[in-house]
PDB file of N, CA and C in Angstrom:
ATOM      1  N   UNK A   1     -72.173 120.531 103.660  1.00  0.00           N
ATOM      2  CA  UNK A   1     -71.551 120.672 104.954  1.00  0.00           C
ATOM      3  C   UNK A   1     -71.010 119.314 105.389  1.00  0.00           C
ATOM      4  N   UNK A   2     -69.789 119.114 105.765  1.00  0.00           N
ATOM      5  CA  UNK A   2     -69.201 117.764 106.394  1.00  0.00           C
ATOM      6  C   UNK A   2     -69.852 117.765 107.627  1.00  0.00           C
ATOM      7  N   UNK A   3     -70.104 116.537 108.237  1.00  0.00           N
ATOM      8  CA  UNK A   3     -70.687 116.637 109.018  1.00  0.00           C
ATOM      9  C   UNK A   3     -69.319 115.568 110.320  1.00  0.00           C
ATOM     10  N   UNK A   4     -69.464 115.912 111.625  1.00  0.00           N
ATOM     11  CA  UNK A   4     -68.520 115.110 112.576  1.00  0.00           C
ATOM     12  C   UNK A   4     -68.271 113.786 112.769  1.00  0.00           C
ATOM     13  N   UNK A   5     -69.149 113.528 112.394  1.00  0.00           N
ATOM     14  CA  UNK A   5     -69.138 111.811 112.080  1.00  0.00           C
ATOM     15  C   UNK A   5     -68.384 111.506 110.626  1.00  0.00           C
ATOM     16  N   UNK A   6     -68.282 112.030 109.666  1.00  0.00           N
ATOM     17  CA  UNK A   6     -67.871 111.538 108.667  1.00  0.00           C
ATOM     18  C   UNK A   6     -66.296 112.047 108.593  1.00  0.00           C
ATOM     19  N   UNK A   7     -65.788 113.180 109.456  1.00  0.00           N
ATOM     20  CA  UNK A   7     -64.299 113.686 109.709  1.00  0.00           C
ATOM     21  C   UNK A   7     -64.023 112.470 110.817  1.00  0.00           C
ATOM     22  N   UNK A   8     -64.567 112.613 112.365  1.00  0.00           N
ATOM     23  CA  UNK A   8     -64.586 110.950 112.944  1.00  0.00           C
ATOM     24  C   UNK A   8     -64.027 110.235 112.442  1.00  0.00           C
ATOM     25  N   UNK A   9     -64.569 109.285 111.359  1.00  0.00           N
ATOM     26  CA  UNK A   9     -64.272 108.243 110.806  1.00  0.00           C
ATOM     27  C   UNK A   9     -63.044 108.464 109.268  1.00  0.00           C
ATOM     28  N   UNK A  10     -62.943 109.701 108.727  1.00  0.00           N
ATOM     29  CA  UNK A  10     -61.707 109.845 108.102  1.00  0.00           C
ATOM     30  C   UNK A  10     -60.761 109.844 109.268  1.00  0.00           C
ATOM     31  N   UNK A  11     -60.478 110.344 110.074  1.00  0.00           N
ATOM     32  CA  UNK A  11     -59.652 110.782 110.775  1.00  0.00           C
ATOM     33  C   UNK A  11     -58.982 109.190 111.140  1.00  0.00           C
ATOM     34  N   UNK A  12     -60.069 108.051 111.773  1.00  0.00           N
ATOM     35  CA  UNK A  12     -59.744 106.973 111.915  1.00  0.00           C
ATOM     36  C   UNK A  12     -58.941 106.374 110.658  1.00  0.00           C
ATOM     37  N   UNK A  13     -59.730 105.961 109.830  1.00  0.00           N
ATOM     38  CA  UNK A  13     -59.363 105.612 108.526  1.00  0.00           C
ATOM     39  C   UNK A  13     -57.664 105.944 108.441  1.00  0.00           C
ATOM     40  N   UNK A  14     -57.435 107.078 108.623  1.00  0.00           N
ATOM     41  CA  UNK A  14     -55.977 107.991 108.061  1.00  0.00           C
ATOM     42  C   UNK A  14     -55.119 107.078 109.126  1.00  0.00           C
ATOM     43  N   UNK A  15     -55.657 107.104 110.529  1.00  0.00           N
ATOM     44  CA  UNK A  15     -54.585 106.685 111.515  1.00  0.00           C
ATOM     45  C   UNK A  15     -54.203 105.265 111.051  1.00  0.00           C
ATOM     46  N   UNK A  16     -55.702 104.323 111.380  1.00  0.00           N
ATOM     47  CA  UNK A  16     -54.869 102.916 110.807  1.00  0.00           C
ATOM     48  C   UNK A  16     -54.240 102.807 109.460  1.00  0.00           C
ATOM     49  N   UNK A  17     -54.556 103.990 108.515  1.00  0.00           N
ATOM     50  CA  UNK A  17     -53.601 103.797 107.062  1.00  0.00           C
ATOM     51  C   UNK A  17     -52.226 103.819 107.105  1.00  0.00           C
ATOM     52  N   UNK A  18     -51.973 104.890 108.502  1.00  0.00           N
ATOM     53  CA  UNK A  18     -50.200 105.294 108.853  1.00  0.00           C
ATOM     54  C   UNK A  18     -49.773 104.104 109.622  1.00  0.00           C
ATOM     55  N   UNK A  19     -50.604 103.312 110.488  1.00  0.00           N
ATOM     56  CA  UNK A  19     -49.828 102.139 111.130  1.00  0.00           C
ATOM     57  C   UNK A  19     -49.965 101.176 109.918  1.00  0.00           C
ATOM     58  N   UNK A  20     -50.661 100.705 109.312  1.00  0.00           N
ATOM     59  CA  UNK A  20     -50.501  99.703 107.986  1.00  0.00           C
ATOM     60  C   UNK A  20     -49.253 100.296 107.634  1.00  0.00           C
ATOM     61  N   UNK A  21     -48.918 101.213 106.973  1.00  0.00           N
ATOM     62  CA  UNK A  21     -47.735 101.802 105.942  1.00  0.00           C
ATOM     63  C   UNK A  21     -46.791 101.163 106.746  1.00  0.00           C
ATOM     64  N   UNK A  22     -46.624 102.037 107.754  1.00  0.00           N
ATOM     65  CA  UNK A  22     -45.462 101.610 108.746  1.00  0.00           C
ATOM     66  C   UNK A  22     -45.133 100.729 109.171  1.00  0.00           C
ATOM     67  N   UNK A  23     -46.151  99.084 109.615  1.00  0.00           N
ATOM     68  CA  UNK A  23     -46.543  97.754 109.221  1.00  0.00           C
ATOM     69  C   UNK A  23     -45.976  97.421 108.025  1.00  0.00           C
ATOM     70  N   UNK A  24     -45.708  97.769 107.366  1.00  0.00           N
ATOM     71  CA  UNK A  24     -45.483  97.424 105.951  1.00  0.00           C
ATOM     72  C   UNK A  24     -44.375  97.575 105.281  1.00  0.00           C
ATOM     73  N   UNK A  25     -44.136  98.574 105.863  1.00  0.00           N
ATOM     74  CA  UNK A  25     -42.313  99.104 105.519  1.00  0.00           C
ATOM     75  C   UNK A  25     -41.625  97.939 106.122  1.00  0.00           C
ATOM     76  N   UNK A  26     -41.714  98.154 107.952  1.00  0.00           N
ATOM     77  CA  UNK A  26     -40.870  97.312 108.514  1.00  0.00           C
ATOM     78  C   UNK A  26     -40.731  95.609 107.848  1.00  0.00           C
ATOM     79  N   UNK A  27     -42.038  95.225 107.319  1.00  0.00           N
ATOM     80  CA  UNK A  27     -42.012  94.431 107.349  1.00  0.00           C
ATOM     81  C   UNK A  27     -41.049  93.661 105.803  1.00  0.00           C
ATOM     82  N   UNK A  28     -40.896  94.594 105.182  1.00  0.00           N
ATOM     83  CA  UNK A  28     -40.225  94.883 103.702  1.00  0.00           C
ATOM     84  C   UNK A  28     -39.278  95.090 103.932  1.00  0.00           C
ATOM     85  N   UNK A  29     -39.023  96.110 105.120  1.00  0.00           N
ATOM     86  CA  UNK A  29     -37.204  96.312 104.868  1.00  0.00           C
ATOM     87  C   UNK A  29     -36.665  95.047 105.802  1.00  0.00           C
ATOM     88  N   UNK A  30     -37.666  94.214 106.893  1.00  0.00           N
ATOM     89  CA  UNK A  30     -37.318  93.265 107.465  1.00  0.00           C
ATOM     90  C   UNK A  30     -36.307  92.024 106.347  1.00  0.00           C
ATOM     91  N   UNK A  31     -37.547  91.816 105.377  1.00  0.00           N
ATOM     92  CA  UNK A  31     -37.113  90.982 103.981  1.00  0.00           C
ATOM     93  C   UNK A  31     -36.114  91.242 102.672  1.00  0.00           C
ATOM     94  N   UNK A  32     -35.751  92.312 103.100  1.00  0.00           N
ATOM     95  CA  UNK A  32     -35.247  92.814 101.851  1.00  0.00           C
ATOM     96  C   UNK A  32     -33.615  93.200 102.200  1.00  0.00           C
ATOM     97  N   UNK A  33     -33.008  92.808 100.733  1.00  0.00           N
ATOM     98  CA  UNK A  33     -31.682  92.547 100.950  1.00  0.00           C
ATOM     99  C   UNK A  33     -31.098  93.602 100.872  1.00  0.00           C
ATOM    100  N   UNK A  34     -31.508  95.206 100.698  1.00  0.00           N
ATOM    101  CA  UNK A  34     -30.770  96.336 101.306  1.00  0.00           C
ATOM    102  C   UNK A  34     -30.298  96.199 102.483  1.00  0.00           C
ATOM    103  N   UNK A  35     -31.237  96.006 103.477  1.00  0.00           N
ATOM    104  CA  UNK A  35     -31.223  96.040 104.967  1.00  0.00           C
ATOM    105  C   UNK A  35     -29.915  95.283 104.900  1.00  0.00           C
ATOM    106  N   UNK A  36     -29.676  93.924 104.567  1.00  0.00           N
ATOM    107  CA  UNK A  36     -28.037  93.893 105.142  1.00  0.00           C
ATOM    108  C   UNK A  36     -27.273  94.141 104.972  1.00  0.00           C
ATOM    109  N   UNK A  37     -26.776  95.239 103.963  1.00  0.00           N
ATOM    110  CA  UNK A  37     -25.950  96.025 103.690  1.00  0.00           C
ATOM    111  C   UNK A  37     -25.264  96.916 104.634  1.00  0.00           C
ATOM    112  N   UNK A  38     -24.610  97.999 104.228  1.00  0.00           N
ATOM    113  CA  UNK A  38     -24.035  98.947 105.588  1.00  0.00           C
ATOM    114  C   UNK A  38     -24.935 100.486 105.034  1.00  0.00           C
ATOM    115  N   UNK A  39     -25.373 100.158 103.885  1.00  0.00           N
ATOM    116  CA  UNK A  39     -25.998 102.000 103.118  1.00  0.00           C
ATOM    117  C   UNK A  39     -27.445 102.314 103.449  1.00  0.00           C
ATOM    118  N   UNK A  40     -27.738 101.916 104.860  1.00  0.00           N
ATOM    119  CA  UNK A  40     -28.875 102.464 105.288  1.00  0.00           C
ATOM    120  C   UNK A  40     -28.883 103.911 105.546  1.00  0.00           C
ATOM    121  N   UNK A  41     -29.833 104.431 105.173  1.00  0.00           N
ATOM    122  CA  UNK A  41     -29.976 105.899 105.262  1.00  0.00           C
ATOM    123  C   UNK A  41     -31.260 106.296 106.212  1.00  0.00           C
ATOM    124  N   UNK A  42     -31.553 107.441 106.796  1.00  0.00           N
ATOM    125  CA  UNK A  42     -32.273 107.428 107.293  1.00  0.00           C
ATOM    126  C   UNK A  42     -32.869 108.981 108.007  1.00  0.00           C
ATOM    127  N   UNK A  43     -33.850 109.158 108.384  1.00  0.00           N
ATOM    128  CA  UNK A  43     -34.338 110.839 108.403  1.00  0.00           C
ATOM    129  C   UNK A  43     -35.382 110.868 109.869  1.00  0.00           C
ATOM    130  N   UNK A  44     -35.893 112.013 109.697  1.00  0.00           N
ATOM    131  CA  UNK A  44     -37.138 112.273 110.412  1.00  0.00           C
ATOM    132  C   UNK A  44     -37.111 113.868 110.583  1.00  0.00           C
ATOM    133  N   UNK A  45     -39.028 114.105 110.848  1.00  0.00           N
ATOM    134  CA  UNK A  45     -39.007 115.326 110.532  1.00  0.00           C
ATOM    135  C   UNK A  45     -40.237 115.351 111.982  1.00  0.00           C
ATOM    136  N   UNK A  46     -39.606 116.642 112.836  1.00  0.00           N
ATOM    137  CA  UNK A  46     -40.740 116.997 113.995  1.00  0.00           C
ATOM    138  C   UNK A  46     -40.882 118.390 113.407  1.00  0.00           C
ATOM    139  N   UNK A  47     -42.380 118.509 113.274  1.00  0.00           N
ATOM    140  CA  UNK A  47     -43.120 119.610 112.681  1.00  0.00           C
ATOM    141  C   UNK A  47     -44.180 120.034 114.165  1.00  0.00           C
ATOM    142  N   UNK A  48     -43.463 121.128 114.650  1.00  0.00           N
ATOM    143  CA  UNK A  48     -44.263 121.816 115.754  1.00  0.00           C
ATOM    144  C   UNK A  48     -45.061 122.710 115.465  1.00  0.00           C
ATOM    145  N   UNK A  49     -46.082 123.185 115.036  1.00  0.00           N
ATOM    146  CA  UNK A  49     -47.006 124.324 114.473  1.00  0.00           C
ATOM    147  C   UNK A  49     -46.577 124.449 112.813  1.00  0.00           C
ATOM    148  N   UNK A  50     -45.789 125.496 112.607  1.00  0.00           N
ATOM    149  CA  UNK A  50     -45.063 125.571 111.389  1.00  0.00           C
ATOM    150  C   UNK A  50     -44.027 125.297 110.861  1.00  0.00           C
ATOM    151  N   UNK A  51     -43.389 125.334 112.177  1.00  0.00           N
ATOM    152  CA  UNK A  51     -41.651 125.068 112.050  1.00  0.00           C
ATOM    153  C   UNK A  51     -41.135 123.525 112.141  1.00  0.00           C
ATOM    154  N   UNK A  52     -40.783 123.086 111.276  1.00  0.00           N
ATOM    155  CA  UNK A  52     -40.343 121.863 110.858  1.00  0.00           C
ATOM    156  C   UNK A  52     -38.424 121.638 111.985  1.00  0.00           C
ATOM    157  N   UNK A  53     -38.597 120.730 112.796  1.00  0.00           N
ATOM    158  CA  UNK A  53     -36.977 120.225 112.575  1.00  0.00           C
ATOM    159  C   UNK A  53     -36.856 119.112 112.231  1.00  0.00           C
ATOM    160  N   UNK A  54     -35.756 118.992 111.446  1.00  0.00           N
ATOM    161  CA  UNK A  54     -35.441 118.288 110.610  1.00  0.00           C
ATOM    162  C   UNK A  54     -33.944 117.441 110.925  1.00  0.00           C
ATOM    163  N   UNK A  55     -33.619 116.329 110.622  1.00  0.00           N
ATOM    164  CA  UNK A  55     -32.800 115.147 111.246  1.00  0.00           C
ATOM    165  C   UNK A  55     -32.759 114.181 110.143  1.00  0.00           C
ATOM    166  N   UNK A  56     -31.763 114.148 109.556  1.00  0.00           N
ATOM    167  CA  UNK A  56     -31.040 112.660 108.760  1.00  0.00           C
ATOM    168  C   UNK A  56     -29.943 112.236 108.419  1.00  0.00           C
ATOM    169  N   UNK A  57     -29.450 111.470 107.709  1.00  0.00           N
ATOM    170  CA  UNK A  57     -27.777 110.516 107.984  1.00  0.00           C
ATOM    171  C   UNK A  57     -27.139 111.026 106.652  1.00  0.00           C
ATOM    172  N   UNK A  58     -28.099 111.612 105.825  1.00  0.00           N
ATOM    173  CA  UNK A  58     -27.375 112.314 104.667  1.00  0.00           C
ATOM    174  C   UNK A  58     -27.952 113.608 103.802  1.00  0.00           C
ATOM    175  N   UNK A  59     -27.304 114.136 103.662  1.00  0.00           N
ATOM    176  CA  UNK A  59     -27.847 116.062 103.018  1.00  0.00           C
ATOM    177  C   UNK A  59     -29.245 115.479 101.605  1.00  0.00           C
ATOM    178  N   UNK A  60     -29.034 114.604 100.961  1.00  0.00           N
ATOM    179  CA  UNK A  60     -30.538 114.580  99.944  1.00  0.00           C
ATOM    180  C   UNK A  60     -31.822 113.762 101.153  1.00  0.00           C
ATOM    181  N   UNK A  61     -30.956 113.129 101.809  1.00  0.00           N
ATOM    182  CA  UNK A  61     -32.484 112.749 103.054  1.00  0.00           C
ATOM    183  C   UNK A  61     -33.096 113.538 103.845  1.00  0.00           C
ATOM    184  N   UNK A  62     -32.438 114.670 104.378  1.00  0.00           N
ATOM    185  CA  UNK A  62     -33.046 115.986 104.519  1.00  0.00           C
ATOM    186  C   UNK A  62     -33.238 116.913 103.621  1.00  0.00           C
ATOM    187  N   UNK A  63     -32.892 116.675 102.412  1.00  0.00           N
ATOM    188  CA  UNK A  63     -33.811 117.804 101.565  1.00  0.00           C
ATOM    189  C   UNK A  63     -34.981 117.390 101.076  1.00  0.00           C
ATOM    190  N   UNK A  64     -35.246 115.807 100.719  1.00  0.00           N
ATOM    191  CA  UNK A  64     -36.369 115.302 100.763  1.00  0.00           C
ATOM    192  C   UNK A  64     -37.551 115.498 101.794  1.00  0.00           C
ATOM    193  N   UNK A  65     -37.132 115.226 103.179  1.00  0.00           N
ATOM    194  CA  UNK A  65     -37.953 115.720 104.451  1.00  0.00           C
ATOM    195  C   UNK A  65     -37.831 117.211 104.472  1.00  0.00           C
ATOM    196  N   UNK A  66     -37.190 117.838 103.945  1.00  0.00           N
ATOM    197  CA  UNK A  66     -37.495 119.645 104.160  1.00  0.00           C
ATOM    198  C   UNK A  66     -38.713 119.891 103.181  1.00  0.00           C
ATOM    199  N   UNK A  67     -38.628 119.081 101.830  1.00  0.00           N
ATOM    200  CA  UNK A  67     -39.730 119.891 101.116  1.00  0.00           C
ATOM    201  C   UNK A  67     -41.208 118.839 101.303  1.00  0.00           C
ATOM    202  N   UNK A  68     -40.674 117.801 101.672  1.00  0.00           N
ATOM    203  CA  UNK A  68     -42.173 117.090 102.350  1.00  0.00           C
ATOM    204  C   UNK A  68     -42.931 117.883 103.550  1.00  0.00           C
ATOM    205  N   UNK A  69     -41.897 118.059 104.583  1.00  0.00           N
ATOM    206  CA  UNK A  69     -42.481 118.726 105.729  1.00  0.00           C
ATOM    207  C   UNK A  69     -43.415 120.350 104.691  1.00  0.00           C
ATOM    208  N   UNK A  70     -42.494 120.585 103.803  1.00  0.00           N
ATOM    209  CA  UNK A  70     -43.117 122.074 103.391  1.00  0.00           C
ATOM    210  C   UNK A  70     -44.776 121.556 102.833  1.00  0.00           C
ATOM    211  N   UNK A  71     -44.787 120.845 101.589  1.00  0.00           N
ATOM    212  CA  UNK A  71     -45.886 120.481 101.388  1.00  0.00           C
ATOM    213  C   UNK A  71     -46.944 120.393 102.600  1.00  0.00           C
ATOM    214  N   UNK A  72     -46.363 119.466 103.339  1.00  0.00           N
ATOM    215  CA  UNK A  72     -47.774 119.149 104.784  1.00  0.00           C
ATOM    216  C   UNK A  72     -48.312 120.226 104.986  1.00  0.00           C
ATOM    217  N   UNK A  73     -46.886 120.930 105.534  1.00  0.00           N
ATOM    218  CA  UNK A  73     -47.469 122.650 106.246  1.00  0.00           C
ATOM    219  C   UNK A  73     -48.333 123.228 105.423  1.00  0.00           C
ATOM    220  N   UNK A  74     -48.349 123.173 104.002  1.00  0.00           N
ATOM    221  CA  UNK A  74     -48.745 124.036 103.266  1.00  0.00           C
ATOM    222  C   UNK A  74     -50.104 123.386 103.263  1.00  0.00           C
ATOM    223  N   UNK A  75     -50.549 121.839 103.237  1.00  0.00           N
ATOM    224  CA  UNK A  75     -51.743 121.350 103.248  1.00  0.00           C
ATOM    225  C   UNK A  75     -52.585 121.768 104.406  1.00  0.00           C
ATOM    226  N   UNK A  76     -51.299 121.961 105.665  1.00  0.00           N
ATOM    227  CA  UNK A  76     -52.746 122.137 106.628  1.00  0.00           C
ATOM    228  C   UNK A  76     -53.277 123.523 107.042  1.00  0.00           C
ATOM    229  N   UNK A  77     -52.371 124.356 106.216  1.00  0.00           N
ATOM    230  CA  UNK A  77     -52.896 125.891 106.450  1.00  0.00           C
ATOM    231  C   UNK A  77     -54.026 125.914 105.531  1.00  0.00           C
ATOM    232  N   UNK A  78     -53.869 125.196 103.924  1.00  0.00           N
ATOM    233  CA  UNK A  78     -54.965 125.064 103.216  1.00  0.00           C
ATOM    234  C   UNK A  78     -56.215 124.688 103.651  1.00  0.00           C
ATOM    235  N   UNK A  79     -56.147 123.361 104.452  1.00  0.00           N
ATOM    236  CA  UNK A  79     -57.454 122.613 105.365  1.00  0.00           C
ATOM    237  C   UNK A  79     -57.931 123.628 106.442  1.00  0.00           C
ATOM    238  N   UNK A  80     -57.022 124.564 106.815  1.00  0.00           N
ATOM    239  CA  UNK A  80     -57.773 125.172 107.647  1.00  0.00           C
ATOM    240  C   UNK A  80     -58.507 126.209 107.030  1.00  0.00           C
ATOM    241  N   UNK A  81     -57.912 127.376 106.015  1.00  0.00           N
ATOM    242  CA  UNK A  81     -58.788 128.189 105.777  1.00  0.00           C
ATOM    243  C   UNK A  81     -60.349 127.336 104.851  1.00  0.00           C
ATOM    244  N   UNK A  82     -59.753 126.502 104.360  1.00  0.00           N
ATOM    245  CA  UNK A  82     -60.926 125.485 103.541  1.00  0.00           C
ATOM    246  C   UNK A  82     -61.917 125.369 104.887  1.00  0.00           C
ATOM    247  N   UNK A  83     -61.781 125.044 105.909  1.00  0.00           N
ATOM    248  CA  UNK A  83     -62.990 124.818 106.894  1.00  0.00           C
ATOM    249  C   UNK A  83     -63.269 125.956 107.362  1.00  0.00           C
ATOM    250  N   UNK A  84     -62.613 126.982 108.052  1.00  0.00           N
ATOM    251  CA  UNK A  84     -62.871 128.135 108.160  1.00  0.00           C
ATOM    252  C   UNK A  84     -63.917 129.179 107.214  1.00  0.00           C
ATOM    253  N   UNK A  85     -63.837 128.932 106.123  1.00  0.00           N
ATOM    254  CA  UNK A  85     -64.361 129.452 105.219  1.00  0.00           C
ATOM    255  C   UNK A  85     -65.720 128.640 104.726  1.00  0.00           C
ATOM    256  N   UNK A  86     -66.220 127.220 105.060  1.00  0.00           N
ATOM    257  CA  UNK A  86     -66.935 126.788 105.175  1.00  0.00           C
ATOM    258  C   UNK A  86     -68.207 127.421 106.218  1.00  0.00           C
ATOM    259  N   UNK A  87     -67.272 127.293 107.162  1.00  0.00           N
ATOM    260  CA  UNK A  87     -68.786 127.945 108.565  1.00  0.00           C
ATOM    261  C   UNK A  87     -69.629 128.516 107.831  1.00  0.00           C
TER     262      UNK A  87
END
């Protein structure tokens, strides 16, 4: 049985892993000689329950974020019946 303290502290873990990443990007694409170019590309994906919308500057940057967003979705319906089925 997982117990609340040990989801707690994943849960933490995960958050500061996404600000590091994101820490980390900026700080790479800060240094890096793409960035002064003009061929920045760029996306984002708002995932409300199931339904993904989806936003980027070119058709393979949203097909990349369409089948990422799909994966997630698909992970967290998995995590749920996985705990559900735990009780």
């Amino acid at each position: 049985m997982i117990h609340s303290d040990s989801l707690t502290t994943l849960g933490l873990v995960l958050i500061l892993t996404g600000f590091a990443a994101i820490f980390l990007a900026l700080f790479l694409m800060h240094f890096s000689s793409e960035t002064r170019e003009d061929n920045i590309k760029g996306g984002g994906a708002i995932i409300i329950g199931p339904f993904p919308i989806i936003f980027g500057t070119s058709k393979k940057i949203v097909k990349y974020l369409l089948a990422l967003s799909i994966v997630l979705i698909i992970l967290v319906f998995l995590t749920q019946i996985l705990f559900y089925t735990m009780k």
